[in-house]
Every structure is written in structure tokens, then in C-alpha cells.
C-alpha atoms as a PDB file:
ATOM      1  CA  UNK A   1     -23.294  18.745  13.290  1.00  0.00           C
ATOM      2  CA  UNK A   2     -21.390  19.976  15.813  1.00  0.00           C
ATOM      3  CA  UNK A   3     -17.520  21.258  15.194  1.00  0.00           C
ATOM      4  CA  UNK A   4     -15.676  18.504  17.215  1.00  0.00           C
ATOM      5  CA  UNK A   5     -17.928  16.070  14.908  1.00  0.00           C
ATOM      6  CA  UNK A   6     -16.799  17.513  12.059  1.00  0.00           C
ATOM      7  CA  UNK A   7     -13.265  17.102  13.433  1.00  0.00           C
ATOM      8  CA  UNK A   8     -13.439  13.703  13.958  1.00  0.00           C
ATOM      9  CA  UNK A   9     -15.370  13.055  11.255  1.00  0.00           C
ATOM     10  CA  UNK A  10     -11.966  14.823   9.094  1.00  0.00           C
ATOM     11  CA  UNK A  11      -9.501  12.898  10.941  1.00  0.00           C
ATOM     12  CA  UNK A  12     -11.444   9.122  10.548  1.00  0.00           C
ATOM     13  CA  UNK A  13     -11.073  10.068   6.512  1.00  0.00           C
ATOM     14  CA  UNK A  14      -7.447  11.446   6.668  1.00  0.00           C
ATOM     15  CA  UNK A  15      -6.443   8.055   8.715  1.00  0.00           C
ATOM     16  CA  UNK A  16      -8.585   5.878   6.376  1.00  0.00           C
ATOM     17  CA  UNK A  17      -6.764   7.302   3.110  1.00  0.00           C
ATOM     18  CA  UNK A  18      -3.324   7.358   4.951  1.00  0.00           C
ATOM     19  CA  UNK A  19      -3.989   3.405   5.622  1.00  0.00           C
ATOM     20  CA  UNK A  20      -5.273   2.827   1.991  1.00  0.00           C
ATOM     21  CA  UNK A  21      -2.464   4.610   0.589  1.00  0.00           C
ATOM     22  CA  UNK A  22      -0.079   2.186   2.715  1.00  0.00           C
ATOM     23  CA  UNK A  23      -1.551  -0.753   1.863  1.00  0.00           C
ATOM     24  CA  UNK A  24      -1.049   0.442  -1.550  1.00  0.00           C
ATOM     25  CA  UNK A  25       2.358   0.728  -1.376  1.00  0.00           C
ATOM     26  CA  UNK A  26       2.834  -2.629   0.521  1.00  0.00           C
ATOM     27  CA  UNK A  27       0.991  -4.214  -2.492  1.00  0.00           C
ATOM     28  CA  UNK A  28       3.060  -2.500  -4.624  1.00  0.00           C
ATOM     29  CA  UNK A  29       6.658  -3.206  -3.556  1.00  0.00           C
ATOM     30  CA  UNK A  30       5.282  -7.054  -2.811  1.00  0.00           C
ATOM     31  CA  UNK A  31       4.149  -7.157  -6.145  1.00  0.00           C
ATOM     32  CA  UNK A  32       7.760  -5.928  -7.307  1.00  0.00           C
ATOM     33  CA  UNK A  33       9.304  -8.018  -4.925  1.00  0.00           C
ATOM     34  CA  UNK A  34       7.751 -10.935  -6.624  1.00  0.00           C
ATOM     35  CA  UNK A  35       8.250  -9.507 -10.190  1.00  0.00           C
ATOM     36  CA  UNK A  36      11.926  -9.479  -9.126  1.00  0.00           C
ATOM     37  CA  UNK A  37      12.248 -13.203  -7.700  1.00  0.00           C
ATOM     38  CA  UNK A  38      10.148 -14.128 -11.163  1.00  0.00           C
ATOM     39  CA  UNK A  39      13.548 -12.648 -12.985  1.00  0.00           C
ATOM     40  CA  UNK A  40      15.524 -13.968 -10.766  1.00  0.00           C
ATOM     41  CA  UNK A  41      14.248 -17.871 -11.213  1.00  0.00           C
ATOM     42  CA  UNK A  42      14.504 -16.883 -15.036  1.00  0.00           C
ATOM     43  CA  UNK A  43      18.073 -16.157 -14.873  1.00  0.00           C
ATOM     44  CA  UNK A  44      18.663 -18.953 -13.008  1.00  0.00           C
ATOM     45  CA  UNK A  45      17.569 -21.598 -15.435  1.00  0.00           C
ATOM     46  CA  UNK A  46      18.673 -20.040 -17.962  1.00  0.00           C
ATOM     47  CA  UNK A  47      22.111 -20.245 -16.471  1.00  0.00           C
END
């Protein structure tokens, strides 16, 4: 392989994981964003 292969090759994974890692955090807050209107509806009714 030939060393601007190799660099490429390094920067493909180091994008990949930088996008997986943001799309884990998206999930993340939408899944707290929905935890939080979940509450929310539960405070309602119980008002």
C-alpha cells in the first residue's frame, strides 16, 4: 500500500467514527428530548 493510501484510508475511518459518534449524540439528546416531553405530559395530567 502506498502512503497516500494509507492516508486516505486513516481519514475515511476518522470521518466514519466522527459521524457515528454524532449520530450518537443526536440519538441521545432525541431520546432525552422525548424522555423530557414523557415528564412533561405526566405532570400535566396529573395537574
Amino acid at each position: 500500500m502506498s502512503k497516500s493510501a494509507i492516508w486516505e484510508l486513516g481519514l475515511v475511518i476518522s470521518l466514519h467514527s466522527i459521524g457515528l459518534n454524532v449520530f450518537k449524540l443526536n440519538c441521545n439528546q432525541l431520546f432525552l428530548k422525548r424522555n423530557q416531553i414523557k415528564d412533561m405530559d405526566i405532570m400535566m395530567s396529573e395537574l
